[in-house]
Protein backbone atom coordinates (compact mmCIF):
# COMPACT_ATOMS: atom_id res chain seq x y z
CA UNK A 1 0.00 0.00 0.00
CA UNK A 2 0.89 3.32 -1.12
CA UNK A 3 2.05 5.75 1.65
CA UNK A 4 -0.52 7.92 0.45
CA UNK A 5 -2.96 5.58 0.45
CA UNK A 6 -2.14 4.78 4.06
CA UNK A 7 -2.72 8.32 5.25
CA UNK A 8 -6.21 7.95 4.12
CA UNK A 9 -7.05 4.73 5.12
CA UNK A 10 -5.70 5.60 8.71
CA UNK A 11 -7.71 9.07 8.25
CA UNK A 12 -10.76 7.24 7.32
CA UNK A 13 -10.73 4.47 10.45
CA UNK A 14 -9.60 7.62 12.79
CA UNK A 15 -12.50 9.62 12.02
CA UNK A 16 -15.17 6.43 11.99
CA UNK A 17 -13.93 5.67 15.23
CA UNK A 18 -14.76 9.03 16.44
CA UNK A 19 -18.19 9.15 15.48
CA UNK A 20 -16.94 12.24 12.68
CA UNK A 21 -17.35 10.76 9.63
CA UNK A 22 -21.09 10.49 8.09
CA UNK A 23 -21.96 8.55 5.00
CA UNK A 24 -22.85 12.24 3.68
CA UNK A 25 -19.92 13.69 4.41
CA UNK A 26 -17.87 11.76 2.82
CA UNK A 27 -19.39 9.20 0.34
CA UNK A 28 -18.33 6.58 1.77
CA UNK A 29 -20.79 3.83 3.78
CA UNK A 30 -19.45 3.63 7.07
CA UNK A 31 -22.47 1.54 8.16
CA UNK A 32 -20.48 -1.65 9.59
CA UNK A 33 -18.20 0.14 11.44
CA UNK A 34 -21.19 2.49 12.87
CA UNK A 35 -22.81 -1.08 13.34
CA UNK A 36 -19.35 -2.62 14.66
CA UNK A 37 -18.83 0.46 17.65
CA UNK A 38 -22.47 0.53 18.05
CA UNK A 39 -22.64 -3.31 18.85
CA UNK A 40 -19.69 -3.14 21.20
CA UNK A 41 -21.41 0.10 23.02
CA UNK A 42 -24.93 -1.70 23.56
CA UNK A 43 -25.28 -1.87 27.19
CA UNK A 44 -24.33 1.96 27.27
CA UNK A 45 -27.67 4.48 25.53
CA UNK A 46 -26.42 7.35 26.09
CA UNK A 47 -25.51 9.89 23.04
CA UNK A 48 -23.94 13.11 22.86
CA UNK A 49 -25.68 15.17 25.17
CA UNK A 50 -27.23 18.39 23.71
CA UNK A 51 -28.04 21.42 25.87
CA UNK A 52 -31.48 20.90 25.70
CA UNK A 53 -31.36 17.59 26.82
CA UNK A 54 -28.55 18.24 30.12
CA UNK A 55 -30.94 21.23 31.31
CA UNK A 56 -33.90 18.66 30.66
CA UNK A 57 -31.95 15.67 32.48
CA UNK A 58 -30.95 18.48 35.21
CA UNK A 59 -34.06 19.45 36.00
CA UNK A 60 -35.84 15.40 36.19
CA UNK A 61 -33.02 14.57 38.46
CA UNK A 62 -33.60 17.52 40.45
CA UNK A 63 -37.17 17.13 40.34
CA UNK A 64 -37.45 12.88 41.06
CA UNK A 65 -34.21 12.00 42.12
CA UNK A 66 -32.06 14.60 44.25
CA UNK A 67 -34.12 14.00 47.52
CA UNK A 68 -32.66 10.90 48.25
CA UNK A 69 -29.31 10.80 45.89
CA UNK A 70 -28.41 14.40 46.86
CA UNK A 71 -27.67 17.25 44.61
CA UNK A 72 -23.79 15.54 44.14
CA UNK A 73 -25.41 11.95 43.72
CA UNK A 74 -23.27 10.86 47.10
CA UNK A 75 -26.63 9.33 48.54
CA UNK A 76 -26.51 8.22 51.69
CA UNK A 77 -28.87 7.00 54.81
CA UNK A 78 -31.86 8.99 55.19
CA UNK A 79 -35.62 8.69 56.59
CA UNK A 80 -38.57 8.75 53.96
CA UNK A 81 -42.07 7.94 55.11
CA UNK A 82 -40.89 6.60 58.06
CA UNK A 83 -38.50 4.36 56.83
CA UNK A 84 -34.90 4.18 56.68
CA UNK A 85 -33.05 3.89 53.66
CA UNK A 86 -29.25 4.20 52.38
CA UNK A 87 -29.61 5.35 48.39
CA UNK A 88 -26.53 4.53 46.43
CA UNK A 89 -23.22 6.66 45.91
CA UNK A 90 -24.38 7.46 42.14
CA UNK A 91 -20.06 8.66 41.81
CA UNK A 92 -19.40 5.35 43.31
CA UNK A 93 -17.27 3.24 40.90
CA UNK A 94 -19.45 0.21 41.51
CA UNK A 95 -22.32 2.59 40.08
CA UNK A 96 -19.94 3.54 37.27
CA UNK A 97 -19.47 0.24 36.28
CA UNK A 98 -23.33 -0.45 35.69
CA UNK A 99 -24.64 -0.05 32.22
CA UNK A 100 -26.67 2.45 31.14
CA UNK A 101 -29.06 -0.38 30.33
CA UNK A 102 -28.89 -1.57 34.32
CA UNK A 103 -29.15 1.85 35.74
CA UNK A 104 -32.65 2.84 33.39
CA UNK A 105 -33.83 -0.28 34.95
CA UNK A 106 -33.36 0.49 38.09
CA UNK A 107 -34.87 3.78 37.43
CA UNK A 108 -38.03 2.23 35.29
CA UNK A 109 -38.96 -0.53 37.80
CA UNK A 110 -37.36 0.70 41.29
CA UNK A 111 -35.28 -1.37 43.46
CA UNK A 112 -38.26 -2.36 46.49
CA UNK A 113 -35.56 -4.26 48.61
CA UNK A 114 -33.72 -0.87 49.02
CA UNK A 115 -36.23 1.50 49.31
CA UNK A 116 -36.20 3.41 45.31
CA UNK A 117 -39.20 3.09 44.05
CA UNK A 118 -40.07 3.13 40.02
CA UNK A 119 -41.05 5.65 38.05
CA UNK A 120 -42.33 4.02 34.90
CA UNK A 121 -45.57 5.44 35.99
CA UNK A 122 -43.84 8.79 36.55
CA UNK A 123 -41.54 9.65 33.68
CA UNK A 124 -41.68 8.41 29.97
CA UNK A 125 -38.62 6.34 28.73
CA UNK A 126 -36.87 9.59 27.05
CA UNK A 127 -37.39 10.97 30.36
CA UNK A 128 -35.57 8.64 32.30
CA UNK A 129 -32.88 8.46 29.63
CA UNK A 130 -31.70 11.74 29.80
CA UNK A 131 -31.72 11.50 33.83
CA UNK A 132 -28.97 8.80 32.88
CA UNK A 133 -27.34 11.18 30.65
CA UNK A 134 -27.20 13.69 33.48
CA UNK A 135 -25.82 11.36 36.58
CA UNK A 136 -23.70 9.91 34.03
CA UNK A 137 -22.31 13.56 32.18
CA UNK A 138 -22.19 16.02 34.89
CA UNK A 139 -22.75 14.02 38.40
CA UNK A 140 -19.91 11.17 37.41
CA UNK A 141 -17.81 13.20 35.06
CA UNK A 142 -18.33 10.16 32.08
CA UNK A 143 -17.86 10.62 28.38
CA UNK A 144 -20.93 10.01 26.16
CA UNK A 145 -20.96 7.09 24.05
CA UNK A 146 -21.75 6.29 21.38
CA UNK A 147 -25.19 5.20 21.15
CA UNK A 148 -27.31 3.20 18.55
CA UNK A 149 -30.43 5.29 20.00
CA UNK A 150 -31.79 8.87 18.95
CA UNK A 151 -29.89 11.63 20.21
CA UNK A 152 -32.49 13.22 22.82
């Protein structure tokens, strides 16, 4: 391979794997690598965030979450309705770890055991998404990724 020829392929790989080149941008179908990083990404929903959508997520969390999390997501044990419960360190690295998939769960159908109850009834599904893409974006500090669902 030419060493021109190089320079493009590794331009064309650098900028797929970035999320930068489009299939209109270029001309060229990048659809199995989109497919490839999107596969490899699918336990993690969350997309760029937009401004829109952080003030949105920012405002849910504050709104349905930050009574027992805390405004910094540090949790800890608390009484509601009489009862005593410990909500999780949301900048803990066990929490972290989770997948956006596992944490919209949690938020969807509560977690009875320990006290957080669900909000399925309470919030639609794009809702509770970009509550995600809040604790995840400005309460852990995480990058987006990338994300085989609509950007909200």
């Amino acid at each position: 391979m030419t060493f021109s020829k190089l320079v493009v392929a590794a331009a064309f790989t650098s900028a797929a794997l970035l999320g930068a080149c489009t299939e209109s941008q270029t001309g060229v179908n990048n659809s199995a690598i989109v497919q490839s990083n999107a596969a490899s990404n699918s336990a993690n929903v969350r997309p760029a965030a937009t401004a829109a959508s952080m003030a949105s997520g920012e405002e849910l969390y504050a709104d349905n979450c930050a009574a027992c999390h805390k405004e910094n997501g540090k949790g800890g044990k608390m009484e509601i309705e009489g009862k005593t419960i410990d909500p999780d360190d949301l900048t803990s690295d066990k929490i972290k770890k989770f997948s956006d998939e596992k944490i919209i769960g949690y938020v969807t159908n509560g977690v009875v055991d320990e006290g957080m109850p669900a909000f399925k009834d309470k919030l639609t599904e794009d809702e509770i998404k970009r509550v995600v893409q809040f604790v995840r974006t400005e309460i852990q500090q995480l990058p987006p990724t990338a994300s085989a669902s609509p950007t909200l």
